[in-house]
C-alpha atoms as a PDB file:
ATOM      1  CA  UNK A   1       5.094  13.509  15.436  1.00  0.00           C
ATOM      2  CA  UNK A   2       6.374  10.044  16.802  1.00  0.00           C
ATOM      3  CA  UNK A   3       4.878   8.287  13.327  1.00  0.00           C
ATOM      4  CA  UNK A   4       7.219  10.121  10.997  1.00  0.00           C
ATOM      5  CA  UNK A   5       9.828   7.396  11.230  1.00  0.00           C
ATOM      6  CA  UNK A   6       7.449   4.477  10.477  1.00  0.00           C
ATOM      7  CA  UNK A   7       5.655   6.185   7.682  1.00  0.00           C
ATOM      8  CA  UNK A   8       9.242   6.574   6.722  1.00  0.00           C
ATOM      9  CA  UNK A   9      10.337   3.082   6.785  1.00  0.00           C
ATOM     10  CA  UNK A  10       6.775   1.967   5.105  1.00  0.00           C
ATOM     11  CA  UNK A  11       7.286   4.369   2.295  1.00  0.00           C
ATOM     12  CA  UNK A  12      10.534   2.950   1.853  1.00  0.00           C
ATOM     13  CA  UNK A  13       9.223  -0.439   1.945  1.00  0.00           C
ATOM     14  CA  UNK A  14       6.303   0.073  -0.164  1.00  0.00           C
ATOM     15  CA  UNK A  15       9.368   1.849  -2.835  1.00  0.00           C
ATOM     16  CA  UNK A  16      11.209  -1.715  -2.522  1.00  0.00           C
ATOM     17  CA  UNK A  17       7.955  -3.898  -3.083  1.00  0.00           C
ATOM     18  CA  UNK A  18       7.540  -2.062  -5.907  1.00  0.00           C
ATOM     19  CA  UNK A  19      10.825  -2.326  -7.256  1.00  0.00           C
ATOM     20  CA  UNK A  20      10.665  -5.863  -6.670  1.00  0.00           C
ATOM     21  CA  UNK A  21       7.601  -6.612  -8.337  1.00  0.00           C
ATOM     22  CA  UNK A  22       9.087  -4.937 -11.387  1.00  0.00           C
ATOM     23  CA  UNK A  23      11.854  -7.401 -11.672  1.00  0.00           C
ATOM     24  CA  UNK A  24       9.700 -10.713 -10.998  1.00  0.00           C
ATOM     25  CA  UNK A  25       6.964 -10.042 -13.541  1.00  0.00           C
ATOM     26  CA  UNK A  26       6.897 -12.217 -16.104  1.00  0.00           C
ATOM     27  CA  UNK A  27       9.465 -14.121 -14.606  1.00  0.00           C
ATOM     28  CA  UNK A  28       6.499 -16.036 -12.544  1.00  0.00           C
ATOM     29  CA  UNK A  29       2.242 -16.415 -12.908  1.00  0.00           C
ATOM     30  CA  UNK A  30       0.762 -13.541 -10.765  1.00  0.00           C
ATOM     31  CA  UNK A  31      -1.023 -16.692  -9.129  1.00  0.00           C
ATOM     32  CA  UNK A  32       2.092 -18.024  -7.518  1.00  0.00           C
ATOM     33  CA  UNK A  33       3.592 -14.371  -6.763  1.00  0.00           C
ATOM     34  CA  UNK A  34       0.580 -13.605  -5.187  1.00  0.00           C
ATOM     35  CA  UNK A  35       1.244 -16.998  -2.940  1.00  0.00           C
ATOM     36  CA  UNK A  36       4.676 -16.302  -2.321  1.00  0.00           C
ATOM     37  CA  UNK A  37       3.647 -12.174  -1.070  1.00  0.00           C
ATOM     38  CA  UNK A  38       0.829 -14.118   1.042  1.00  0.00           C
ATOM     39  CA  UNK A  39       2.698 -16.063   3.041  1.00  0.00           C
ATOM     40  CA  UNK A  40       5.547 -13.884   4.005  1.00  0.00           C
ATOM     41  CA  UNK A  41       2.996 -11.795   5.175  1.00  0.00           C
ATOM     42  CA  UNK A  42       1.477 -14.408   6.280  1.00  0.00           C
ATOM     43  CA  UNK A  43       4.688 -15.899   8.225  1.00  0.00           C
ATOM     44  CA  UNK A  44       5.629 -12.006   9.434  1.00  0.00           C
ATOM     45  CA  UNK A  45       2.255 -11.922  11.514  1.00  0.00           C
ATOM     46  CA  UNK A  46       2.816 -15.247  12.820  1.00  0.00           C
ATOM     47  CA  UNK A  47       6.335 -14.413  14.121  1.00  0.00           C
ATOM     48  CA  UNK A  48       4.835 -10.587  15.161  1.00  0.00           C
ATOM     49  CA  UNK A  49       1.814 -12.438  17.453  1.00  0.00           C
ATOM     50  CA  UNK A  50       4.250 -15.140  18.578  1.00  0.00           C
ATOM     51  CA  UNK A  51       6.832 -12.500  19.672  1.00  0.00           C
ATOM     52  CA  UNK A  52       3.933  -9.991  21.482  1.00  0.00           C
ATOM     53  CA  UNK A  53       2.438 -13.156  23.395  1.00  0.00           C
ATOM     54  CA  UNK A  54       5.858 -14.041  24.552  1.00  0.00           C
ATOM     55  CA  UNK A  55       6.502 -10.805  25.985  1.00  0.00           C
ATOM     56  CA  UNK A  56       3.182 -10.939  27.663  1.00  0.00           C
ATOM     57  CA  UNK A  57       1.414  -8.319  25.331  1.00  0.00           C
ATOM     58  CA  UNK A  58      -2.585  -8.281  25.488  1.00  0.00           C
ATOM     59  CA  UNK A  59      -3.993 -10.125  22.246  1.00  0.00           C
ATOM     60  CA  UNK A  60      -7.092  -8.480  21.585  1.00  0.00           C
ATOM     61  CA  UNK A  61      -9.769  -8.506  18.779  1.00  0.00           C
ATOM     62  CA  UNK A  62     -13.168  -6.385  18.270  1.00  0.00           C
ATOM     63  CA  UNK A  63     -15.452  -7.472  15.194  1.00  0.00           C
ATOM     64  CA  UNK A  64     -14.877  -4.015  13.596  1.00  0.00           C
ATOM     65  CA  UNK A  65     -11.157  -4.072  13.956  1.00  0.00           C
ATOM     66  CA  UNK A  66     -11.344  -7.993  12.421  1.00  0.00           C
ATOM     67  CA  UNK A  67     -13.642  -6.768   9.322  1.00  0.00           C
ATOM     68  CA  UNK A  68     -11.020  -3.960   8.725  1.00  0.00           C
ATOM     69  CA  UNK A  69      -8.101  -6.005   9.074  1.00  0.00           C
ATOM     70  CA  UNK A  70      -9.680  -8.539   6.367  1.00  0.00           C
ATOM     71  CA  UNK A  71     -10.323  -5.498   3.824  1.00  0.00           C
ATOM     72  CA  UNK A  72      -6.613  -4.701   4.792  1.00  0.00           C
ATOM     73  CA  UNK A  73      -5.296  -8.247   3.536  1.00  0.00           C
ATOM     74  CA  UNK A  74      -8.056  -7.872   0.470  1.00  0.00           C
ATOM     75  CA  UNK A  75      -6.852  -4.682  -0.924  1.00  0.00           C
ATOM     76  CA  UNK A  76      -3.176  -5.492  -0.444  1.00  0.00           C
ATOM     77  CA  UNK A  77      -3.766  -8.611  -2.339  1.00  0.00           C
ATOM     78  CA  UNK A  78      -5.927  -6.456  -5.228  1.00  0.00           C
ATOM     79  CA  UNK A  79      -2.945  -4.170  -5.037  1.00  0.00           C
ATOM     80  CA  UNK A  80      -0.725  -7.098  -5.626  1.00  0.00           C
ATOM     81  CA  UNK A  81      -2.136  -8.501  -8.447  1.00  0.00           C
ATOM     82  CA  UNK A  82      -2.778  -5.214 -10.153  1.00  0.00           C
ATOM     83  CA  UNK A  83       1.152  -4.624  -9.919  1.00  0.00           C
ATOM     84  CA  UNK A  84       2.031  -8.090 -11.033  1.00  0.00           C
ATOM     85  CA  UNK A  85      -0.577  -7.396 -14.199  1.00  0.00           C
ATOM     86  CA  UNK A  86       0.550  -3.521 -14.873  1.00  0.00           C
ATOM     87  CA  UNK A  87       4.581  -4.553 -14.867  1.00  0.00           C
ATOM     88  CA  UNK A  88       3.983  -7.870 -16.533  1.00  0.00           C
ATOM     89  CA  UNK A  89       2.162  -5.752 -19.490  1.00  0.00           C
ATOM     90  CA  UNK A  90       5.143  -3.711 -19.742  1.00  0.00           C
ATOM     91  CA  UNK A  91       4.873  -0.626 -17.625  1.00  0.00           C
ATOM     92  CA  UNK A  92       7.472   1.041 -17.166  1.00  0.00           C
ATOM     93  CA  UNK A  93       8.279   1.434 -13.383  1.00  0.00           C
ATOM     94  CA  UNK A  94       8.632   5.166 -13.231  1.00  0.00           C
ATOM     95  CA  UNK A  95       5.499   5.868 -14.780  1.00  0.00           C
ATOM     96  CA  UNK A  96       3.112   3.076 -13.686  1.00  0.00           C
ATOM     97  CA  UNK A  97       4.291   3.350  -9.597  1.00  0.00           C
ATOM     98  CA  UNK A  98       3.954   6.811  -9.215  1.00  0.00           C
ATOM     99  CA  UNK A  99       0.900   6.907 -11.006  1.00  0.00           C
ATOM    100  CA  UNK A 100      -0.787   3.936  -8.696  1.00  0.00           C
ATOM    101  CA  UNK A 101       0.518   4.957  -5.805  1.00  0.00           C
ATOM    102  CA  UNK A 102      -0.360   8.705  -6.342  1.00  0.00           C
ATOM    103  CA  UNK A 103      -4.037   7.864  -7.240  1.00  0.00           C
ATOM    104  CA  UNK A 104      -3.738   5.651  -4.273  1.00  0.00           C
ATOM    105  CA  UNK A 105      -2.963   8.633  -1.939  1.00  0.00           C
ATOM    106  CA  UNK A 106      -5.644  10.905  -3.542  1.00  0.00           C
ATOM    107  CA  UNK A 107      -8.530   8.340  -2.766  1.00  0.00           C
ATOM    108  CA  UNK A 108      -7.384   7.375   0.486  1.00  0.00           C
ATOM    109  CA  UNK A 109      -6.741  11.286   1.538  1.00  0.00           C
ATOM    110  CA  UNK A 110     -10.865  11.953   0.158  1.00  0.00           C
ATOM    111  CA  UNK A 111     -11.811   9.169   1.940  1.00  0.00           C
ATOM    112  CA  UNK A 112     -10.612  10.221   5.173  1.00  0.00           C
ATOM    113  CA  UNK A 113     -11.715  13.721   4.618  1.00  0.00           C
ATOM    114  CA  UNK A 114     -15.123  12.479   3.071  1.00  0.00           C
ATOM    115  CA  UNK A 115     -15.757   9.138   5.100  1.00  0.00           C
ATOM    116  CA  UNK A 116     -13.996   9.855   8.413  1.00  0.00           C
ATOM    117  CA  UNK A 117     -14.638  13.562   8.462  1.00  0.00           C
ATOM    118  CA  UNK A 118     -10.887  14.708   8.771  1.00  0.00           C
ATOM    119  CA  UNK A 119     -10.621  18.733   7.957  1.00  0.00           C
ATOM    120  CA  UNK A 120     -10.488  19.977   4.565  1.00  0.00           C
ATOM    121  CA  UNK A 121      -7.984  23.153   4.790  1.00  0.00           C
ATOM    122  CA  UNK A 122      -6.754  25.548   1.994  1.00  0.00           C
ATOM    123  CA  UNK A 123      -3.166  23.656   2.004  1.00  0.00           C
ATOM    124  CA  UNK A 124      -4.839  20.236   1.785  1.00  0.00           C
ATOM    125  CA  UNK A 125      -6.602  21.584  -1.515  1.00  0.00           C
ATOM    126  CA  UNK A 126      -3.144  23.176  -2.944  1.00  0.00           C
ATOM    127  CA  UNK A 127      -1.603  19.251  -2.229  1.00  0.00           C
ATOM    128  CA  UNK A 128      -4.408  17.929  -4.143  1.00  0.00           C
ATOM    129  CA  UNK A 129      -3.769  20.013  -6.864  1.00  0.00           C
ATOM    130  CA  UNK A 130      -0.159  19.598  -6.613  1.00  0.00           C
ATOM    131  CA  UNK A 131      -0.986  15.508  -6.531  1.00  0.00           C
ATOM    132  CA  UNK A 132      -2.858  16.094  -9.657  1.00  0.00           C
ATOM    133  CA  UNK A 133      -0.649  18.073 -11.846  1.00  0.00           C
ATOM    134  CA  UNK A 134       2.400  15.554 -10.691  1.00  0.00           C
ATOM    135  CA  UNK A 135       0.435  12.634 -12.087  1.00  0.00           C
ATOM    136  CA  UNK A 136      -0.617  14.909 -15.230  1.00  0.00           C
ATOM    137  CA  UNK A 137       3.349  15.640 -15.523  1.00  0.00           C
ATOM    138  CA  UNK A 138       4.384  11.928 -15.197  1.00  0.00           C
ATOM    139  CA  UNK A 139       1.822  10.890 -17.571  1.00  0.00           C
ATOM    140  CA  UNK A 140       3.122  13.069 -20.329  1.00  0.00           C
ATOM    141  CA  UNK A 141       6.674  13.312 -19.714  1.00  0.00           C
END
């Protein structure tokens, strides 16, 4: 279970971007927030390919990977905007996050049990259910 720490450090990180998004709507047009999120992704890639190719790591691309990698940047940038436009309307963090990102989770967890084929256990079912009644419970707190 080597990923543990990174899913760690992106859930973290994810937490933050949220938190930050919170305090910087309505203080800016979703527009120019969405700029400012593009290019420091943007820059963060540069400096990640720069860095690999200087160590001499392979630089590779396949046309699938590239056409995934795009929906990647488009669905980040949805997500983005739809955060800018939920906390600029008022949301309160504590409701709206847990709420995305929990619906979030759900779809992507079907997906890959629907799409990619991933196994469907008893315990998966229970965490849906759990998933669901935690959204039901932060909905009507």
């Amino acid at each position: 279970m080597i990923w543990i720490p990174y899913a760690l450090v992106a859930a973290v990180a994810l937490a933050a971007a949220d938190f930050f998004v919170k305090l910087a709507a309505g203080k800016l047009s979703n527009s120019l927030a969405l700029l400012i999120y593009g290019s420091c992704s943007f820059l963060a890639g540069l400096v990640w390919v720069a860095w690999q190719k200087f160590n001499g790591a392979p630089q590779f691309a396949q046309a699938n990977g590239v056409w995934a990698a795009l929906g990647v940047g488009v669905s980040f940038s949805i997500v983005t905007i739809g955060l800018y436009a939920t906390f600029g309307a008022g949301a309160p963090i504590s409701v709206a996050s847990p709420i995305i990102r929990l619906s979030g989770l759900l779809l992507a967890g079907l997906a890959g049990a629907f799409l990619l084929r991933e196994p469907l256990t008893w315990r998966y079912g229970i965490g849906i259910a759990l998933v669901l009644s935690g959204m039901y419970f932060v909905v009507t707190r």
